[in-house]
Protein backbone atom coordinates (compact mmCIF):
# COMPACT_ATOMS: atom_id res chain seq x y z
CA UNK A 1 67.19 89.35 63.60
CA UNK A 2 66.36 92.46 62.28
CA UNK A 3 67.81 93.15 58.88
CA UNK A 4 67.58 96.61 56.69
CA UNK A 5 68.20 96.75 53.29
CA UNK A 6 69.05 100.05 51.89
CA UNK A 7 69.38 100.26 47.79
CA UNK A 8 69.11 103.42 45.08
CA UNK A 9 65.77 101.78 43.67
CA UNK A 10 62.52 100.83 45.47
CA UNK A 11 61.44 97.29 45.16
CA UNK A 12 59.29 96.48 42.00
CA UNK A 13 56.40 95.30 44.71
CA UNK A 14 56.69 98.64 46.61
CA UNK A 15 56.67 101.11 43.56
CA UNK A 16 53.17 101.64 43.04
CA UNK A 17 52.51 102.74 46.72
CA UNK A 18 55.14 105.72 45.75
CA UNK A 19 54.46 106.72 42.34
CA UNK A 20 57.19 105.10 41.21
CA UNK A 21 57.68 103.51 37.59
CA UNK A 22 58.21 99.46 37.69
CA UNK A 23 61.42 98.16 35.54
CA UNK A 24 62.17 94.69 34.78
CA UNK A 25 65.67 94.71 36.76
CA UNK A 26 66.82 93.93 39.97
CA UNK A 27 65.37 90.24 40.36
CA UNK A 28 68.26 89.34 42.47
CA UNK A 29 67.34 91.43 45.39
CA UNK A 30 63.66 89.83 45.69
CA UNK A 31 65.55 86.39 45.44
CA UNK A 32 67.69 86.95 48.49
CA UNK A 33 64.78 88.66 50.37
CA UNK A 34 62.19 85.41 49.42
CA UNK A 35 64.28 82.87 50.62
CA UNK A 36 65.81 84.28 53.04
CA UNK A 37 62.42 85.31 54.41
CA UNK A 38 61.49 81.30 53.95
CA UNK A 39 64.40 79.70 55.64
CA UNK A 40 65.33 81.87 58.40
CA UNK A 41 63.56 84.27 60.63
CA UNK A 42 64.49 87.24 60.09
CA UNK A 43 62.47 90.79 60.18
CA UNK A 44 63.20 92.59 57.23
CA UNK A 45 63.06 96.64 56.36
CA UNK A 46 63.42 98.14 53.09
CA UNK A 47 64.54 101.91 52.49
CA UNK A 48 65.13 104.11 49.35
CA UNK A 49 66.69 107.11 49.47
CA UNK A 50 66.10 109.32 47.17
CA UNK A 51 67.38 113.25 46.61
CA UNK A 52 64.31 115.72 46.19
CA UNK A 53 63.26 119.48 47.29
CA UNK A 54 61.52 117.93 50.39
CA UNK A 55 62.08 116.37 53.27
CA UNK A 56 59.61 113.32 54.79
CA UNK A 57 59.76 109.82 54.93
CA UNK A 58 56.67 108.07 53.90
CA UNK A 59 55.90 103.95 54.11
CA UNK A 60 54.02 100.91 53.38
CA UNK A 61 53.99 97.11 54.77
CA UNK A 62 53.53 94.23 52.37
CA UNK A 63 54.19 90.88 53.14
CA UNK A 64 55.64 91.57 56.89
CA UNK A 65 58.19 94.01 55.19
CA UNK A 66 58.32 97.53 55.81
CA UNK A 67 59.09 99.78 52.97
CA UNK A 68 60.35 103.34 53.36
CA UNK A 69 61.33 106.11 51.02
CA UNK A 70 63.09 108.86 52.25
CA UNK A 71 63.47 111.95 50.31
CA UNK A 72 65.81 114.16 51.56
CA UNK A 73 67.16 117.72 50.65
CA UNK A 74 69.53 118.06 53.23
CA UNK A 75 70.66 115.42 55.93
CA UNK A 76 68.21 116.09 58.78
CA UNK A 77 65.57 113.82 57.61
CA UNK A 78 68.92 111.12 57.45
CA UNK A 79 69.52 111.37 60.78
CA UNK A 80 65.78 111.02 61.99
CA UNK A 81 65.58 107.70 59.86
CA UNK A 82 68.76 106.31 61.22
CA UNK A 83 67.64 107.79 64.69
CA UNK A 84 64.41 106.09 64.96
CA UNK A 85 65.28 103.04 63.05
CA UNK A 86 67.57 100.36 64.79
CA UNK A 87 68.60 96.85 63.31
CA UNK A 88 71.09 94.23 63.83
CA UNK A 89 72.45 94.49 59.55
CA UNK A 90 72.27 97.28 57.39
CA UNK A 91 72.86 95.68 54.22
CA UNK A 92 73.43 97.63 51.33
CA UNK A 93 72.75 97.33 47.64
CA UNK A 94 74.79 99.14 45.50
CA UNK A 95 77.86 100.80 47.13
CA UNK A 96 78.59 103.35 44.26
CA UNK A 97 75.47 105.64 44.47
CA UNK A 98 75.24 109.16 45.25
CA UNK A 99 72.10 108.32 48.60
CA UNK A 100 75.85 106.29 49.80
CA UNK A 101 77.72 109.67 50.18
CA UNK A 102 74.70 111.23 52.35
CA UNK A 103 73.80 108.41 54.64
CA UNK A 104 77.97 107.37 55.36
CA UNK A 105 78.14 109.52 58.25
CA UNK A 106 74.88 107.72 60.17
CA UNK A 107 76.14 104.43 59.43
CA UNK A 108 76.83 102.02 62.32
CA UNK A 109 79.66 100.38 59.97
CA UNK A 110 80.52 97.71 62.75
CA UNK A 111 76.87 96.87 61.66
CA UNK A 112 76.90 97.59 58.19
CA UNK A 113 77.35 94.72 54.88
CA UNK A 114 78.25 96.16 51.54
CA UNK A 115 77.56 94.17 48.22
CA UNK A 116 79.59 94.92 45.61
CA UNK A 117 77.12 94.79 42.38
CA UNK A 118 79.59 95.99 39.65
CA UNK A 119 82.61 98.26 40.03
CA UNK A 120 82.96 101.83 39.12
CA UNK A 121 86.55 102.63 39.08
CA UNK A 122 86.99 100.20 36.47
CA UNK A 123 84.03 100.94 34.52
CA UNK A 124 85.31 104.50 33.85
CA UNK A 125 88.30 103.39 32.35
CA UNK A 126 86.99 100.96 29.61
CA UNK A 127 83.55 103.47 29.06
CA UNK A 128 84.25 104.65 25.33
CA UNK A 129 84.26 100.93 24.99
CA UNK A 130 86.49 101.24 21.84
CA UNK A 131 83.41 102.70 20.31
CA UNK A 132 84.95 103.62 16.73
CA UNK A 133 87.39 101.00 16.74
CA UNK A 134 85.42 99.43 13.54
CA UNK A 135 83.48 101.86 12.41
CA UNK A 136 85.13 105.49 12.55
CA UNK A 137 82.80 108.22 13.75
CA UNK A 138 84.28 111.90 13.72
CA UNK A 139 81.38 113.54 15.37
CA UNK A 140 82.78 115.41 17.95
CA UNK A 141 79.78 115.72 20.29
CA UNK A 142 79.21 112.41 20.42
CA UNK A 143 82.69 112.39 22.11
CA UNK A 144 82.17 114.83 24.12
CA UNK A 145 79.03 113.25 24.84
CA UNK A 146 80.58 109.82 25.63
CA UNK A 147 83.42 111.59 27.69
CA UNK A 148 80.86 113.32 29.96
CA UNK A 149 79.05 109.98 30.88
CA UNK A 150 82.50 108.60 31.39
CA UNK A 151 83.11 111.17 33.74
CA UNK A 152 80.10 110.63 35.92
CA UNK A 153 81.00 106.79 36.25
CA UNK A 154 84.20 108.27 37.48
CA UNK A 155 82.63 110.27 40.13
CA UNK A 156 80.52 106.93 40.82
CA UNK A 157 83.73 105.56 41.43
CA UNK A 158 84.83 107.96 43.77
CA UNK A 159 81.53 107.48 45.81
CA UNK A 160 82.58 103.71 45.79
CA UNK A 161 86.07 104.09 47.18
CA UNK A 162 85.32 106.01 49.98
CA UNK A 163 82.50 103.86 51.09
CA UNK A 164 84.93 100.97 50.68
CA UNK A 165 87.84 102.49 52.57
CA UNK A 166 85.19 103.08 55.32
CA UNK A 167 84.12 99.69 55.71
CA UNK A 168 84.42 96.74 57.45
CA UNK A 169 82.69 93.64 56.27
CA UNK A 170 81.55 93.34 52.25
CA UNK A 171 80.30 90.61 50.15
CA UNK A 172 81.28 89.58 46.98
CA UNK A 173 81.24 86.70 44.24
CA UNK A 174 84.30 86.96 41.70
CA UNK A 175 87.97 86.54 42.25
CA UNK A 176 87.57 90.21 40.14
CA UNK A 177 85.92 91.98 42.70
CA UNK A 178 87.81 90.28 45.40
CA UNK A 179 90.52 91.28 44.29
CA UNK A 180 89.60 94.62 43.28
CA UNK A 181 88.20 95.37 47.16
CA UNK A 182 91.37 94.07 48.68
CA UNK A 183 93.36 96.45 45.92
CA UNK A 184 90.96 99.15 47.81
CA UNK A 185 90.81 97.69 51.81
CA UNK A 186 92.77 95.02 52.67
CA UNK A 187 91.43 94.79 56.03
CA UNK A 188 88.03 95.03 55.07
CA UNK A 189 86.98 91.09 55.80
CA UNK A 190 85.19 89.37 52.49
CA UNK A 191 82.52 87.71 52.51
CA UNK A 192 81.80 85.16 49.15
CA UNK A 193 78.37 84.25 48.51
CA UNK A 194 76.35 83.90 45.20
CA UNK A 195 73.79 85.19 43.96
CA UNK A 196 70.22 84.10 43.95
CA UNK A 197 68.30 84.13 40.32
CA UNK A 198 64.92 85.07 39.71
CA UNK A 199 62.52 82.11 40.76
CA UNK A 200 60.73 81.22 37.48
CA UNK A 201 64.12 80.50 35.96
CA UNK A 202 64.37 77.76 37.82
CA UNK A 203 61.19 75.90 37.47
CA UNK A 204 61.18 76.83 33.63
CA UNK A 205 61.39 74.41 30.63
CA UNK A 206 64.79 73.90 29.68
CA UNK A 207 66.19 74.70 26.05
CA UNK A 208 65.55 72.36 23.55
CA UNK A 209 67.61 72.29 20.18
CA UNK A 210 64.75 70.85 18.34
CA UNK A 211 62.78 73.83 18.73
CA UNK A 212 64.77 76.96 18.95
CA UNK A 213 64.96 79.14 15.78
CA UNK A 214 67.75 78.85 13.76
CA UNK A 215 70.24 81.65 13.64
CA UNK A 216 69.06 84.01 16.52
CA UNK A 217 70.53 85.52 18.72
CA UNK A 218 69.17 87.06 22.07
CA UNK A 219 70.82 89.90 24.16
CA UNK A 220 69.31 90.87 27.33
CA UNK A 221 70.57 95.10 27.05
CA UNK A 222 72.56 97.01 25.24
CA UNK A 223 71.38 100.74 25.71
CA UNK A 224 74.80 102.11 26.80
CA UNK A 225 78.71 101.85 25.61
CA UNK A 226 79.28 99.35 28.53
CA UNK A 227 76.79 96.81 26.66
CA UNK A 228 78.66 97.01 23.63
CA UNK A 229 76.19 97.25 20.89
CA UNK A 230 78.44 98.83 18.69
CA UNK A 231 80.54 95.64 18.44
CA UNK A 232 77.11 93.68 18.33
CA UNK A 233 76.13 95.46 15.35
CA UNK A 234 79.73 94.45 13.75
CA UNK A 235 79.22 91.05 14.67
CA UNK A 236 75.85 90.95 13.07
CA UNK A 237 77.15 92.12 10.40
CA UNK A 238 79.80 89.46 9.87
CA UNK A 239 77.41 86.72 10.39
CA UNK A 240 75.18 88.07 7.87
CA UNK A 241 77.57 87.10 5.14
CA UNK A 242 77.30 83.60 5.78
CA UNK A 243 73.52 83.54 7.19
CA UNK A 244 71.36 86.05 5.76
CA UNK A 245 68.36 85.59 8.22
CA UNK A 246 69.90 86.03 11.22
CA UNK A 247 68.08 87.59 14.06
CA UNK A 248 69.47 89.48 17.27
CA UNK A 249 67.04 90.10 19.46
CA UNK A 250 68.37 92.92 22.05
CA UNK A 251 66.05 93.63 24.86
CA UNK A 252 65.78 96.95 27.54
CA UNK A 253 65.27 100.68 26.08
CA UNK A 254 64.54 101.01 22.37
CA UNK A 255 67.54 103.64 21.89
CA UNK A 256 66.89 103.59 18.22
CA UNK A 257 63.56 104.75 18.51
CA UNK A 258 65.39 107.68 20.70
CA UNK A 259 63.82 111.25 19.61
CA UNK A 260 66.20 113.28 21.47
CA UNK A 261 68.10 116.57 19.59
CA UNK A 262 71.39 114.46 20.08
CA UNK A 263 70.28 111.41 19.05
CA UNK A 264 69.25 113.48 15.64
CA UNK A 265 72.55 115.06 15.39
CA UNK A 266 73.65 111.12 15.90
CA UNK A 267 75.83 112.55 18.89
CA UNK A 268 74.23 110.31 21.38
CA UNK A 269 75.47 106.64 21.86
CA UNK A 270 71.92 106.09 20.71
CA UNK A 271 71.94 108.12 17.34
CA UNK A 272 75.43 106.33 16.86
CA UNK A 273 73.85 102.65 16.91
CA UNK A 274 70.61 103.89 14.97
CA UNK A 275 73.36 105.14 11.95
CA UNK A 276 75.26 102.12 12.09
CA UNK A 277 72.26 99.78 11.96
CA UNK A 278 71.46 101.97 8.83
CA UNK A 279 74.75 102.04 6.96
CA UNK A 280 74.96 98.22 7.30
CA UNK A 281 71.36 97.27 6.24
CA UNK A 282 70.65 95.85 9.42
CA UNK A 283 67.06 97.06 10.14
CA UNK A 284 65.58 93.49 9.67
CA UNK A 285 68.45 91.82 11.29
CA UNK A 286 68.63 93.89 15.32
CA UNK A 287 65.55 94.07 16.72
CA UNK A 288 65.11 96.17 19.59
CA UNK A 289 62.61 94.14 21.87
CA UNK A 290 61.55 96.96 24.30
CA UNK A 291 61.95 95.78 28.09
CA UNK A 292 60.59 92.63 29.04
CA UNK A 293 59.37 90.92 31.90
CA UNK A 294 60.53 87.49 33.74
CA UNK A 295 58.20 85.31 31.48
CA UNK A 296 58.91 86.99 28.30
CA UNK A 297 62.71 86.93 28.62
CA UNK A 298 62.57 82.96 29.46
CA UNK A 299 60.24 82.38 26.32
CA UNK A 300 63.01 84.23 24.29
CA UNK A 301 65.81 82.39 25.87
CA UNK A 302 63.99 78.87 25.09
CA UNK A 303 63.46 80.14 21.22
CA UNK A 304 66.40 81.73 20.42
CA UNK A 305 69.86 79.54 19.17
CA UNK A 306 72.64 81.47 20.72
CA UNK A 307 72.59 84.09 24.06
CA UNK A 308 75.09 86.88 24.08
CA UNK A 309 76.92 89.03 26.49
CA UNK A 310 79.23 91.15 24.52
CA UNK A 311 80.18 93.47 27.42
CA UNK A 312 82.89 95.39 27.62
CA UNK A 313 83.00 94.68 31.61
CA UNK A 314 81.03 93.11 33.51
CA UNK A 315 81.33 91.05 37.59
CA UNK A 316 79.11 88.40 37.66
CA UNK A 317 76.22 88.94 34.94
CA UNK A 318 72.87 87.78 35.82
CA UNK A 319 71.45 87.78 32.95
CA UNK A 320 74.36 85.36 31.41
CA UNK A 321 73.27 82.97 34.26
CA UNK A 322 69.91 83.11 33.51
CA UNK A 323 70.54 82.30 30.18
CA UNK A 324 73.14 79.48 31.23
CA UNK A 325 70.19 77.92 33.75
CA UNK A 326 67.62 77.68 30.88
CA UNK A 327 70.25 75.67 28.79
CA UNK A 328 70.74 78.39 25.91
CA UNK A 329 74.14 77.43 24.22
CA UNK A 330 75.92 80.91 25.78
CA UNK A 331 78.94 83.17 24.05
CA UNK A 332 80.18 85.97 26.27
CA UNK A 333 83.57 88.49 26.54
CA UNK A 334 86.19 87.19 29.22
CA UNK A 335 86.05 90.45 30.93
CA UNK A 336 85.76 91.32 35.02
CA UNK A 337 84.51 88.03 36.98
CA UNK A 338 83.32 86.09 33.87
CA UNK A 339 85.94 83.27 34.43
CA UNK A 340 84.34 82.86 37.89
CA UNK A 341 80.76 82.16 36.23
CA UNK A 342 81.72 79.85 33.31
CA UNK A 343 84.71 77.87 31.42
CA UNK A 344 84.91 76.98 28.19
CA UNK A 345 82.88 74.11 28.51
CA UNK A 346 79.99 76.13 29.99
CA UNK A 347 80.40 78.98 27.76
CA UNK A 348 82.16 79.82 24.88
CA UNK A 349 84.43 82.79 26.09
CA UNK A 350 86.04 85.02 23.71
CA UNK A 351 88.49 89.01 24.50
CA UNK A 352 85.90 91.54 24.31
CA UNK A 353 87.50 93.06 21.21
CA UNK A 354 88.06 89.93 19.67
CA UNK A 355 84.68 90.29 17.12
CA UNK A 356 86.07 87.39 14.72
CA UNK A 357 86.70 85.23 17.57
CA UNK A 358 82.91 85.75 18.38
CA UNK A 359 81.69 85.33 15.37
CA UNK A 360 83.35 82.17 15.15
CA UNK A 361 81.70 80.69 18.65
CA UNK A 362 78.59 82.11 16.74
CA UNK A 363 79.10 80.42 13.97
CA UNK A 364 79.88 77.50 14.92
CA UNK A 365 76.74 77.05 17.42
CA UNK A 366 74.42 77.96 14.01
CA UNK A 367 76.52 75.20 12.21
CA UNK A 368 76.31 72.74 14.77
CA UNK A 369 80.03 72.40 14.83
CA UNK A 370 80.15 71.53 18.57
CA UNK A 371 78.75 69.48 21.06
CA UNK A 372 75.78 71.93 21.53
CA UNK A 373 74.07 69.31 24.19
CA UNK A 374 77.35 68.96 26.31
CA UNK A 375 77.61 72.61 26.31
CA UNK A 376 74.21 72.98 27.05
CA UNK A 377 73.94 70.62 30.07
CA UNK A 378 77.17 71.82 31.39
CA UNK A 379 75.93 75.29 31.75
CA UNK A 380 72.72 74.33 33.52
CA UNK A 381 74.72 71.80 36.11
CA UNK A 382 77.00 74.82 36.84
CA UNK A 383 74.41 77.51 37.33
CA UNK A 384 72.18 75.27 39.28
CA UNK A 385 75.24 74.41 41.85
CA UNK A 386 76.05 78.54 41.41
CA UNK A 387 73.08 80.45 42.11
CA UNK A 388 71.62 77.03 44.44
CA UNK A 389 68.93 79.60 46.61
CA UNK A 390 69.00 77.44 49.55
CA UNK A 391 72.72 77.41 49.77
CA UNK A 392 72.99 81.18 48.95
CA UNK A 393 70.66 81.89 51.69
CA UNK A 394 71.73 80.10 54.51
CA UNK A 395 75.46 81.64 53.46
CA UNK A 396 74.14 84.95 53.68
CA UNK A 397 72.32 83.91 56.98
CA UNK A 398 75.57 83.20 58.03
CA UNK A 399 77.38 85.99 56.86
CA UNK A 400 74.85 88.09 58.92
CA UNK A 401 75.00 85.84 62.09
CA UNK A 402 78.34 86.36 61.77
CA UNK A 403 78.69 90.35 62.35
CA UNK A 404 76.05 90.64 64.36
CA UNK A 405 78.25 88.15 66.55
CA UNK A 406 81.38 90.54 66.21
CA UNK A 407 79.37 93.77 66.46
CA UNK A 408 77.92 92.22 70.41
CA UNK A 409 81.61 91.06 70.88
CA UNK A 410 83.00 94.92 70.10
CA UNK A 411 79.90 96.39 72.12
């Protein structure tokens, strides 16, 4: 079986061969590709499209995978790819970027899986995020600012519905996004199957309450409205009352280090966080981490007392089930497809806008005020039957079998 995969970023083992900067996200995709690559034989491709002044598609093989990147300035080069390039899947990664719109109209869709990562539409609407809900901010650049990143999630969106309308066979994880694709394409046929983790989470020591440091917290990003740091910095700021040396530890982008002329003018998101950490006399108590790799985010989650996901949406969050696998006691919002990660007994779940609510899961993790073991264990038992990678991979084996068998049925 001959399977492409077609995302908007090159894979981390790929990048150098293209120039390409590495990033520390994305460790789902090399999951699926690993074990599927282990447990079932199938040839894989890899393509990146990616808009430029050029046109020419240039390659590499590692590992018995073929890696392409296609730049493209108008759709000839498209059609050559697709032309010269047959396979039983075309799986994509990522159904609400702008490469999408170009390549629709070369698609074999009778062919063709989409995975639904998070969801656009839906995004747009909650993107201010509430953003001077506690802390009023009458800059009015910064809204403008804010309101011109929520419109390009809207036009994301777009890009997602029509790909969606088009299609005929998607896979998802969350009664959220199922839902949400059915509210789109009801006869589009759905396709559940979990994700797979990044492998040293599995294999890593486990979370021990004996040796984590007391009253830290870890976050795994919060560079954008979405991630909420605004209501992270409140809830800091509550708990500091009661514990003076707490610690959040937010990793990805240092926005506070941000030089930018709108950051200075504190109309950037950025410039907004970097004034409230100021005002509140927070400097020693959010540390930005800068990004971090697989081994450095597990030593933080084995440290740290509490992991949070304060996200003002979110489908399935990786990094929460990371977290969950290692054992870290977990507190996240109830937004999007949380409920289909975690209960209450997994993870303490509080409304996204609900910062005293948080602060008291917080609280009452520092404080010892629950079963911190039960939770604990609970989370790992349900992440290891969750994100099982030879389960996930023999479902998405099947899920592939299965079109390939309807797509030689239609032909």
């Amino acid at each position: 079986m001959k399977v492409l995969l077609l995302s908007a970023n090159m894979r981390n083992i790929a990048k150098p061969y293209f120039n390409l900067n590495t990033h520390p996200y994305g460790g789902w995709v090399d999951g699926f590709i690993d074990n599927l690559q282990l447990n079932h034989n199938i040839k894989f491709d890899y393509v990146y499209f990616k808009l430029g002044k050029s046109n020419n598609i240039q390659s590499v093989n590692i590992k018995c995978i073929n890696y392409y990147q296609v730049t493209y300035s108008n759709n000839k080069i498209i059609k050559k790819f697709f032309k010269e390039n047959k396979y039983d899947i075309y799986h994509i990664f990522g159904i609400e970027h702008p490469f999408i719109k170009d390549i629709s109209n070369f698609l074999p869709f009778s062919k063709t899986l989409l995975y639904i990562q998070g969801i656009q539409k839906e995004s747009a609407k909650v993107y201010l995020a509430d953003y001077n809900k506690f802390s009023k901010n009458i800059n009015p650049f910064l809204y403008l600012n804010l309101n011109i990143l929520k419109y390009i999630a809207h036009k994301l969106g777009n890009n997602e519905t029509k790909i969606l309308k088009k299609g005929l066979y998607i896979t998802g994880r969350t009664k959220w996004d199922y839902d949400y694709v059915k509210s789109v394409n009801r006869n589009i046929k759905y396709y559940y199957c979990n994700e797979i983790l990044r492998s040293k989470f599995y294999t890593a020591k486990k979370w021990n309450p004996k040796e984590c440091l007391p009253h830290t917290i870890f976050v795994s990003q919060a560079n954008y409205t979405l991630k909420a740091a605004h209501m992270i910095i409140e809830i800091v700021k509550i708990l500091k009352k009661e514990f003076s040396n707490v610690k959040c530890y937010i990793a990805g982008e240092n926005i506070i280090k941000s030089n930018s002329i709108m950051t200075k003018l504190n109309s950037s998101y950025a410039g907004y966080i970097k004034s409230l950490i100021n005002k509140y006399k927070l400097d020693n108590n959010i540390i930005y981490t800068g990004p971090l790799g697989e081994e450095e985010i597990i030593n933080y989650l084995q440290k740290i007392n509490v992991f949070l996901s304060a996200s003002v949406i979110e489908n399935s969050s990786n990094s929460l089930q990371e977290a969950m696998l290692i054992g870290t006691p977990c507190v996240a919002s109830n937004v999007g497809g949380i409920s289909s990660i975690a209960n209450e007994t997994q993870c303490l779940l509080y409304p996204f806008s609900d910062i005293n609510k948080c602060v008291s899961h917080i609280s009452n993790i520092f404080n010892k005020k629950i079963d911190i073991d039960n939770l604990s264990n609970n989370a790992i038992k349900r992440i290891e039957f969750l994100a099982n990678p030879k389960i996930n991979s023999n479902t998405m084996y099947n899920i592939y079998k299965d079109i390939v068998s309807e797509s030689k049925n239609e032909n």
